[in-house]
C-alpha atoms as a PDB file:
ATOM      1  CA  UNK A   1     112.825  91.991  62.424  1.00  0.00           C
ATOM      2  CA  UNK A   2     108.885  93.225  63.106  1.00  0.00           C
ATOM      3  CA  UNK A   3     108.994  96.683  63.876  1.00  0.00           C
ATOM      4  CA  UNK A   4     106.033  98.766  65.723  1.00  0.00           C
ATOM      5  CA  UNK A   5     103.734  99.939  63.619  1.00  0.00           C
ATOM      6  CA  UNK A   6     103.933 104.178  63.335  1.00  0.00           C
ATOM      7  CA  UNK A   7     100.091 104.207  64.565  1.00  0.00           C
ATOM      8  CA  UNK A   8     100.869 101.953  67.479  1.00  0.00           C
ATOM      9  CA  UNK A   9     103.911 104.915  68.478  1.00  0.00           C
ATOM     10  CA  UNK A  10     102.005 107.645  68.415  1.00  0.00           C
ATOM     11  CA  UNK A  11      99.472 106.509  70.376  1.00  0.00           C
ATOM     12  CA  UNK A  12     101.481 105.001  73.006  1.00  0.00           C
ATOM     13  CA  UNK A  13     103.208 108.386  73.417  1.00  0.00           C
ATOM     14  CA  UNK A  14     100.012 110.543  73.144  1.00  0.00           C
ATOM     15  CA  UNK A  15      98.688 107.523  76.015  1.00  0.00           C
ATOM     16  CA  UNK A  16     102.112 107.623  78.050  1.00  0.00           C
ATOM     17  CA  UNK A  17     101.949 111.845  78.406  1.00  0.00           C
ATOM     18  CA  UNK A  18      98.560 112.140  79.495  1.00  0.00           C
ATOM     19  CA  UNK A  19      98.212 109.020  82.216  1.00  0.00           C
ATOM     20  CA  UNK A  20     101.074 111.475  83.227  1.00  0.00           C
ATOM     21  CA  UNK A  21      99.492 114.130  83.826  1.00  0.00           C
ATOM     22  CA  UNK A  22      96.033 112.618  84.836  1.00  0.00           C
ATOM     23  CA  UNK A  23      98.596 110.812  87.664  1.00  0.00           C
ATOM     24  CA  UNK A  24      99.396 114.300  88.981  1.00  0.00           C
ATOM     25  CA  UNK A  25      96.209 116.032  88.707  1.00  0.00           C
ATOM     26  CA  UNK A  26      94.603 112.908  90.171  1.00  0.00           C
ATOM     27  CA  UNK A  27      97.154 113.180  93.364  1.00  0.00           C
ATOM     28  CA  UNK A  28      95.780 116.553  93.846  1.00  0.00           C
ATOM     29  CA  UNK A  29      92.146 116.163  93.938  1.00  0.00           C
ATOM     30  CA  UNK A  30      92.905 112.994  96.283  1.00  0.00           C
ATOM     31  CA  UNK A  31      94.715 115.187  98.572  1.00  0.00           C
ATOM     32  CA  UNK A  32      91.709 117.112  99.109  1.00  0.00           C
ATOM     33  CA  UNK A  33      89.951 114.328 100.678  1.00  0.00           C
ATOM     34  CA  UNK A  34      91.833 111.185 100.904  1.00  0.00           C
ATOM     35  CA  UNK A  35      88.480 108.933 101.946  1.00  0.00           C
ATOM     36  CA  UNK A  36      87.032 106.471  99.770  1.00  0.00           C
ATOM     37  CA  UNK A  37      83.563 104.961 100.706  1.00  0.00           C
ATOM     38  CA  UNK A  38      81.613 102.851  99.354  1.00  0.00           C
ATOM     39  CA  UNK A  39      78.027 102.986  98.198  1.00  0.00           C
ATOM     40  CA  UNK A  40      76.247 106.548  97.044  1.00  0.00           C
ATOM     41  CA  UNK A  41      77.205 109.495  99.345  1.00  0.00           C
ATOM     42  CA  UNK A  42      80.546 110.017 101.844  1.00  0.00           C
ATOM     43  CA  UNK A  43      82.115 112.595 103.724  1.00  0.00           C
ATOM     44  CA  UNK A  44      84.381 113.658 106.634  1.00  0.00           C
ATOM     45  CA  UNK A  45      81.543 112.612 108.971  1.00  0.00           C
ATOM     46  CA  UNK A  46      81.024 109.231 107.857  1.00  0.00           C
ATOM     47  CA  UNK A  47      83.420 106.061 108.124  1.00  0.00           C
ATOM     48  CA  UNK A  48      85.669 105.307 105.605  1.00  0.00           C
ATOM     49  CA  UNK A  49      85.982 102.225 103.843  1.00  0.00           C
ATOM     50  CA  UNK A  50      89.907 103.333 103.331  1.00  0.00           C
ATOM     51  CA  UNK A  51      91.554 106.185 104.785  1.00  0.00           C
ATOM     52  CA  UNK A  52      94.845 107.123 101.986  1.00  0.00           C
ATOM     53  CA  UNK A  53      97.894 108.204 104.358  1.00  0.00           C
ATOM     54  CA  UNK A  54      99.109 111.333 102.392  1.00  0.00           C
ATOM     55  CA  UNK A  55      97.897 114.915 102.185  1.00  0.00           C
ATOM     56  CA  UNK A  56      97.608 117.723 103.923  1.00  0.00           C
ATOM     57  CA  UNK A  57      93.741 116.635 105.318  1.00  0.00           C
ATOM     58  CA  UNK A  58      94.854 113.445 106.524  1.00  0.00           C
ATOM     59  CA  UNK A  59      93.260 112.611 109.803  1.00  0.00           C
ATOM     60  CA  UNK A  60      93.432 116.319 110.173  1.00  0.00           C
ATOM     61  CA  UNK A  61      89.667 117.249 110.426  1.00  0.00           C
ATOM     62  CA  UNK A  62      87.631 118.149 113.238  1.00  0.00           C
ATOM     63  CA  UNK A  63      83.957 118.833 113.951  1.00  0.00           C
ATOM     64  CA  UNK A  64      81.837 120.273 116.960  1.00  0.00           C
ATOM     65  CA  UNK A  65      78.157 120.348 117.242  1.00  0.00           C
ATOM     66  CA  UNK A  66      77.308 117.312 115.996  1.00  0.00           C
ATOM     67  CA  UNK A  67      73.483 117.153 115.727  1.00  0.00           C
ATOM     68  CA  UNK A  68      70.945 114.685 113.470  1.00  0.00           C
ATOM     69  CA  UNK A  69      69.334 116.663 110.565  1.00  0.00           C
ATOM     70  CA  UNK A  70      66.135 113.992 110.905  1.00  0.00           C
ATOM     71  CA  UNK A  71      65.151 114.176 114.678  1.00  0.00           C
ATOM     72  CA  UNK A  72      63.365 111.049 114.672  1.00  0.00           C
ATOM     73  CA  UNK A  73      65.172 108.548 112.464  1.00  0.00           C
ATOM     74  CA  UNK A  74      69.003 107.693 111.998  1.00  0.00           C
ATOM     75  CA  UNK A  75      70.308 109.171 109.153  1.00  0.00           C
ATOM     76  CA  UNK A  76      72.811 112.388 108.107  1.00  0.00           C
ATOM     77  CA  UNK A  77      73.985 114.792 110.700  1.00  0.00           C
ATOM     78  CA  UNK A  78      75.325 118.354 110.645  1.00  0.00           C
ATOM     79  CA  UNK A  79      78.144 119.744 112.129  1.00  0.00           C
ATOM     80  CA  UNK A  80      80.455 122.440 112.122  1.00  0.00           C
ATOM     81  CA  UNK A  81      84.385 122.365 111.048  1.00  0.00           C
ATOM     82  CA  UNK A  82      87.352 123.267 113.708  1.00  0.00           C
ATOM     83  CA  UNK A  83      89.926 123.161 111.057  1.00  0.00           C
ATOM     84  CA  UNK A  84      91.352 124.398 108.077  1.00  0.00           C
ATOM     85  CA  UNK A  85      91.524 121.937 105.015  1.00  0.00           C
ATOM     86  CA  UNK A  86      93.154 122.107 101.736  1.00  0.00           C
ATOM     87  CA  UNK A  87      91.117 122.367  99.325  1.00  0.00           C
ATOM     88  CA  UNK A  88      92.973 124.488  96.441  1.00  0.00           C
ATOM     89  CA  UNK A  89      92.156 121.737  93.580  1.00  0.00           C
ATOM     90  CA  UNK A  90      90.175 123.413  91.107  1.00  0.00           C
ATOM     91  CA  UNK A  91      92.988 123.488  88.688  1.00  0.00           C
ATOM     92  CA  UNK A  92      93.931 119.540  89.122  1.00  0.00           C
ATOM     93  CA  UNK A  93      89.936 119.426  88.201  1.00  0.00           C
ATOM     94  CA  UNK A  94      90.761 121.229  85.345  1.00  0.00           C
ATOM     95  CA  UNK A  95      93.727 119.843  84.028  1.00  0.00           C
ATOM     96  CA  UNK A  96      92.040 115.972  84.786  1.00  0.00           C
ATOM     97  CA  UNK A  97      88.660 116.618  82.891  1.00  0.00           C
ATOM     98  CA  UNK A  98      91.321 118.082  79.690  1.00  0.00           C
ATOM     99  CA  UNK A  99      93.724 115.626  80.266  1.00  0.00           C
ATOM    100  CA  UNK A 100      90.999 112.302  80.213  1.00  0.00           C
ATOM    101  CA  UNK A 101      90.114 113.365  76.311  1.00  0.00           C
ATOM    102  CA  UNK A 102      93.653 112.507  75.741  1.00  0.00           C
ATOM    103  CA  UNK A 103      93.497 109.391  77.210  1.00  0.00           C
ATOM    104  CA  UNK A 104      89.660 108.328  75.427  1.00  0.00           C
ATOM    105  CA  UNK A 105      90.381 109.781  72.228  1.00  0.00           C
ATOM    106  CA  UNK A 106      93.495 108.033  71.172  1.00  0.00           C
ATOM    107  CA  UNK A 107      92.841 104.818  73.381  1.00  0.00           C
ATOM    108  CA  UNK A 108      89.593 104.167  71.444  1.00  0.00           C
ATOM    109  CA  UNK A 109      91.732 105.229  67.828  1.00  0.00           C
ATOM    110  CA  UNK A 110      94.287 103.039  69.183  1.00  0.00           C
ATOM    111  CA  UNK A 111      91.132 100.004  70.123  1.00  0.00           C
ATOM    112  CA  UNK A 112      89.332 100.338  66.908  1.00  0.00           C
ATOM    113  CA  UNK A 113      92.530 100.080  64.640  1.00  0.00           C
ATOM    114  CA  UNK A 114      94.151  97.229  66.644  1.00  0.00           C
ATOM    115  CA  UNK A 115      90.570  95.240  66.521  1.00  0.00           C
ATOM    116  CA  UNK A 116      90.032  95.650  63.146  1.00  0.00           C
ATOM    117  CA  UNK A 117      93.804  96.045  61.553  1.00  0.00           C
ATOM    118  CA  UNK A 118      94.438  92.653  63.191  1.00  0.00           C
ATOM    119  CA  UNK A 119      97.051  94.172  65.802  1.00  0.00           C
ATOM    120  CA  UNK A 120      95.385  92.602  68.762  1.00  0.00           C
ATOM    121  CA  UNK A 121      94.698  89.085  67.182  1.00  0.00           C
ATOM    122  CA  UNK A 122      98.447  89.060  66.158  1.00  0.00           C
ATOM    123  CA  UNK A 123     100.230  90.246  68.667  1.00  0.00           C
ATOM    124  CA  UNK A 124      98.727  91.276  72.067  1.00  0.00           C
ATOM    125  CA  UNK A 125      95.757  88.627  72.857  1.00  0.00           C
ATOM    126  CA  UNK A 126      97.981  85.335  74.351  1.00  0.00           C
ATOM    127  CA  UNK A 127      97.191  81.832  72.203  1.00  0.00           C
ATOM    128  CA  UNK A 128      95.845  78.982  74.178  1.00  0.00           C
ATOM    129  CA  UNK A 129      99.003  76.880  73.292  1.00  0.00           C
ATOM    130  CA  UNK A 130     101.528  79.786  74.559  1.00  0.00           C
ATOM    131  CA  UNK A 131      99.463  80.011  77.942  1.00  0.00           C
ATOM    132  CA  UNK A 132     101.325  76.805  79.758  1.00  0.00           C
ATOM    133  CA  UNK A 133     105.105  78.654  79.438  1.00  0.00           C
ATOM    134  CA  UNK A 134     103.640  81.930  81.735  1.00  0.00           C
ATOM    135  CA  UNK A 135     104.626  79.863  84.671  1.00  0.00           C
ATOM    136  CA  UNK A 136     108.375  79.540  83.115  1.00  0.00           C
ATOM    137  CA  UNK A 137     108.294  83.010  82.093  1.00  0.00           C
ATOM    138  CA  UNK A 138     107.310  84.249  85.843  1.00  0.00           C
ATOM    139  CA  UNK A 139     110.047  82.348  87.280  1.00  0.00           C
ATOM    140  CA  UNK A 140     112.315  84.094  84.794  1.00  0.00           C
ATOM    141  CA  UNK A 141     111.002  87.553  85.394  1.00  0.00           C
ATOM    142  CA  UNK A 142     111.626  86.647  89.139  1.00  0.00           C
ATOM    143  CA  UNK A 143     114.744  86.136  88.685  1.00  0.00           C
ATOM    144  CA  UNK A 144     115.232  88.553  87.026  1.00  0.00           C
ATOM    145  CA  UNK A 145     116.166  86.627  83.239  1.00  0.00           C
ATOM    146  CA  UNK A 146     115.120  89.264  81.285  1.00  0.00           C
ATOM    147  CA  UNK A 147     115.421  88.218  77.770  1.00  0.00           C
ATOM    148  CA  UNK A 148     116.978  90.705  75.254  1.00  0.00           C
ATOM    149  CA  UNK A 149     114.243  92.852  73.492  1.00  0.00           C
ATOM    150  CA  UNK A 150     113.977  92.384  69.578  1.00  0.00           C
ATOM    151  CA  UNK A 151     112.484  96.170  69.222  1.00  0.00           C
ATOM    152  CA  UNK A 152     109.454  94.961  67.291  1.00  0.00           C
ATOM    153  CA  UNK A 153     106.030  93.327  69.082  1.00  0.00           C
ATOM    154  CA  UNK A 154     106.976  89.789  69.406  1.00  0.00           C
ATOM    155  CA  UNK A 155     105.908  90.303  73.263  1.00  0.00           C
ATOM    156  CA  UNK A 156     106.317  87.182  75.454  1.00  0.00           C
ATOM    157  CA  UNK A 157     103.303  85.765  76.982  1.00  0.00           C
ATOM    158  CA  UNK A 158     103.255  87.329  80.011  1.00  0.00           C
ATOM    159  CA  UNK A 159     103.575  90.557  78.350  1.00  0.00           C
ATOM    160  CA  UNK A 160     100.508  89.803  76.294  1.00  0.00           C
ATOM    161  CA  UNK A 161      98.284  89.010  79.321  1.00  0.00           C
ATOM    162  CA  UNK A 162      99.513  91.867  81.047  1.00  0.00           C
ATOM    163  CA  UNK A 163      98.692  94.493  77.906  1.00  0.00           C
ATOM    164  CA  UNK A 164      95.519  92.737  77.492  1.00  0.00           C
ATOM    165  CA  UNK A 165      94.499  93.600  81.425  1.00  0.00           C
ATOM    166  CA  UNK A 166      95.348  96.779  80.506  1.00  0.00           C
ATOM    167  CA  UNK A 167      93.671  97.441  77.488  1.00  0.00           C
ATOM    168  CA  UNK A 168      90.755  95.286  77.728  1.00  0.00           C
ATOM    169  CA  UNK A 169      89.648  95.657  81.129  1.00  0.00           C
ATOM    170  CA  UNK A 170      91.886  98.370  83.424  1.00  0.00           C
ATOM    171  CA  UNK A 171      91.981 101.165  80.868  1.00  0.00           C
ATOM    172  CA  UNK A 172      87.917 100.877  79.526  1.00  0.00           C
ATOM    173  CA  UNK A 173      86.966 100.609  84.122  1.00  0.00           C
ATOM    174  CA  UNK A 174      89.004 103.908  84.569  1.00  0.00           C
ATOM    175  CA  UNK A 175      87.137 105.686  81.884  1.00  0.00           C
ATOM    176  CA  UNK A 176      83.850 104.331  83.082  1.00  0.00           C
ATOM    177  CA  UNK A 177      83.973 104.930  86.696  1.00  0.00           C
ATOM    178  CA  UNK A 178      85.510 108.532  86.018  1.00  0.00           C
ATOM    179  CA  UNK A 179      82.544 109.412  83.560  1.00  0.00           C
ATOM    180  CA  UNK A 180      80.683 108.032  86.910  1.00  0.00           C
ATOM    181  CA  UNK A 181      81.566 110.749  88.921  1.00  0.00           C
ATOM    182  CA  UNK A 182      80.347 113.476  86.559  1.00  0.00           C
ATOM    183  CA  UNK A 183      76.800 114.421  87.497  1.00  0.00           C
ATOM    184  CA  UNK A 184      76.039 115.436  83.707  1.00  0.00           C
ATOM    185  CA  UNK A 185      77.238 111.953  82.466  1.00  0.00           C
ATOM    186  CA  UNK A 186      75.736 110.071  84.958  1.00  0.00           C
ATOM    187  CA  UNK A 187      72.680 112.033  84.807  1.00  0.00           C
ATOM    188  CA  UNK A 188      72.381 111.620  81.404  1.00  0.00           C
ATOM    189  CA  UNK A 189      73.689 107.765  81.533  1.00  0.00           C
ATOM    190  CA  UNK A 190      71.922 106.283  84.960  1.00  0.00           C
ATOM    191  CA  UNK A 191      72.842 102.913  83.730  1.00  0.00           C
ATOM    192  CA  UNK A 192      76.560 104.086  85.249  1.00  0.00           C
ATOM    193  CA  UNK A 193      75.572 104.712  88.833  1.00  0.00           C
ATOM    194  CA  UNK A 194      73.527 101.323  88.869  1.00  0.00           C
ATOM    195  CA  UNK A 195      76.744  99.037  87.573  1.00  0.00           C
ATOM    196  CA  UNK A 196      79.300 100.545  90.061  1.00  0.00           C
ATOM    197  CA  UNK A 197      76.616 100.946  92.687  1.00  0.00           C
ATOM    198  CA  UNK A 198      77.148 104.856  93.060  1.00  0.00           C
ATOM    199  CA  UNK A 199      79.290 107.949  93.451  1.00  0.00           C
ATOM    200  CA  UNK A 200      81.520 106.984  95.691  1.00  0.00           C
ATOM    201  CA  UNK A 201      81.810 103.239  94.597  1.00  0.00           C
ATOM    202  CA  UNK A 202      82.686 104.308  91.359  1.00  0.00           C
ATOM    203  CA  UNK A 203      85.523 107.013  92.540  1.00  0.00           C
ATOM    204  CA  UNK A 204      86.610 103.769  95.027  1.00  0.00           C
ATOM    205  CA  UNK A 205      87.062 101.635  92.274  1.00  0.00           C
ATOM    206  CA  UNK A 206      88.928 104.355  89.890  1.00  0.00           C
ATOM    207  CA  UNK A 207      91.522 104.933  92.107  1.00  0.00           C
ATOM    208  CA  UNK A 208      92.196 101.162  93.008  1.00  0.00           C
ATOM    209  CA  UNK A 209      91.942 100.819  88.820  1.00  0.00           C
ATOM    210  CA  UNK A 210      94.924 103.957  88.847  1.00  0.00           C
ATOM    211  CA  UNK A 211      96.932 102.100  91.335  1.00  0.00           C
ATOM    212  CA  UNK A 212      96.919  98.503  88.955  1.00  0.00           C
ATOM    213  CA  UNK A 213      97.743 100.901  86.276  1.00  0.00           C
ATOM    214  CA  UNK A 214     101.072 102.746  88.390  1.00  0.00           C
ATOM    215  CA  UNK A 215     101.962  99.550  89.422  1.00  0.00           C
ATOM    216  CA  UNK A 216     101.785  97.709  85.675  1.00  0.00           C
ATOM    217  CA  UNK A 217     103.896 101.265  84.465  1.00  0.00           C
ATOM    218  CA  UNK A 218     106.957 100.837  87.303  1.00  0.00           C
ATOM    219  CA  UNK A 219     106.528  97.152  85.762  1.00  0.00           C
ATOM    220  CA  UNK A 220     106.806  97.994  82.571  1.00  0.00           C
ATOM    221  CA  UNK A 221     109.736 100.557  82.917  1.00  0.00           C
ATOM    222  CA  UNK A 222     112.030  98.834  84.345  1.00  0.00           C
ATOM    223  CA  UNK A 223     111.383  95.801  81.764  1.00  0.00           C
ATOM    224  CA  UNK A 224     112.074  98.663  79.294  1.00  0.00           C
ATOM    225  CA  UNK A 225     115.500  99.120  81.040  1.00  0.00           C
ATOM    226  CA  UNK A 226     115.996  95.756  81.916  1.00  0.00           C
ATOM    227  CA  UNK A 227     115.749  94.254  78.127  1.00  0.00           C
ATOM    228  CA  UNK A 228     117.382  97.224  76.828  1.00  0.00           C
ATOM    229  CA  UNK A 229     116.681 100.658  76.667  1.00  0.00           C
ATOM    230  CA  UNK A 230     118.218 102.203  73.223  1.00  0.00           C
ATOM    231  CA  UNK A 231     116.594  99.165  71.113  1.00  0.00           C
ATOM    232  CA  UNK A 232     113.671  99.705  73.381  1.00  0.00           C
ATOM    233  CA  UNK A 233     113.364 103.304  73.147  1.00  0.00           C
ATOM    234  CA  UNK A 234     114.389 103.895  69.170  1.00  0.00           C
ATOM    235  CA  UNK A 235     111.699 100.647  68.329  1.00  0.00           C
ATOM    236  CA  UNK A 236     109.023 102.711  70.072  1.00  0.00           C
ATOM    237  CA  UNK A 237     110.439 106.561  69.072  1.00  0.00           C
ATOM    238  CA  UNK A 238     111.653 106.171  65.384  1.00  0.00           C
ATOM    239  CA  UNK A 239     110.713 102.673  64.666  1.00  0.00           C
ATOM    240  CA  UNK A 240     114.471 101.434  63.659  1.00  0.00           C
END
């Protein structure tokens, strides 16, 4: 029986503990101002593309004097605030920024090892000829025929599509867009701004990239439970 390798556990564990807390600390800056926009700049007194339904601030902020900074052309307006907002998130700043490096740091040891040790080839990235049996498979996870786990990485096919999403393309977009939204990076990288089309597209896209990635790790936890948890758990702990 394959086991998984001890590099491939400590990263996932290292990985698992801080999308944890980058979750949490994430909620909390969200709550601040649950907008997203698209494009460059947005605030309270601009439309949102979406309006999140959680937080203190939701659809709980008022303005008077509304008046046009530019008197002869359409553009940004001032105004004053009626109404107290939370806004007590400099420590889920904090914590986010720290938390990221634990996320970049072992995701790129964990890229770089599986490119070149041959992990990825072997046992992540799907073969053409085991593509046609992720229809069966689907029906099967539907259904809920959850095959018994061997504790090694002998993943089905849909599991291999599903961790290559992740590591390929979900995991690399959520680091990008959130070096986005730093002014140094971006000032230092413009390149950023121009492929996500701005601030506020970039912090769009990183939290509908977070919500693929909650939604893959319910997935993935209850197909932890479902094929067994002890084998599951021990292959991935103490690699027995």
């Amino acid at each position: 029986m394959s086991v998984h390798a001890r590099w491939v556990r400590v990263s996932h564990w290292i990985l698992a503990a801080s999308v944890l807390t980058l979750a949490v600390s994430g909620f909390v800056i969200l709550m601040a101002h649950p907008r997203l926009y698209w494009g460059e700049a947005g605030n309270d007194l601009m439309p949102a593309l979406i309006e999140l339904p959680f937080g203190p601030n939701y659809r709980n902020v008022d303005f008077v004097d509304h008046a046009p900074i530019l008197q002869d052309a359409p553009g940004p307006i001032t105004a004053n605030r009626t109404t107290r907002i939370f806004n007590e998130n400099g420590w889920g700043r904090s914590l986010h920024f720290l938390a990221a490096w634990f996320l970049v740091v072992p995701g790129l040891v964990y890229l770089l090892t599986g490119v070149f040790g041959g992990h990825f080839r072997s046992h992540i990235w799907p073969k053409s000829n085991e593509l046609p049996l992720a229809r069966r498979e689907l029906v099967d996870h539907l259904r809920f025929r959850i095959r018994r786990a061997s504790g090694g990485p002998d993943y089905g096919v849909l599991q291999k599509v599903t961790y290559s999403f992740v590591v390929f393309l979900a995991a690399p977009l959520i680091v990008l867009t959130g070096l986005t939204m730093s002014p140094t990076v971006s000032a230092a990288f413009p390149i950023l701004l121009r492929m996500f089309g701005g601030f506020q597209s970039a912090r769009t896209i990183h939290f509908a990239t977070f919500a693929a990635l909650l939604l893959f790790l319910c997935v993935h936890i209850v197909m932890v439970v479902a094929s067994g948890f002890k084998r599951q758990m021990r292959a991935m702990t103490i690699g027995d």
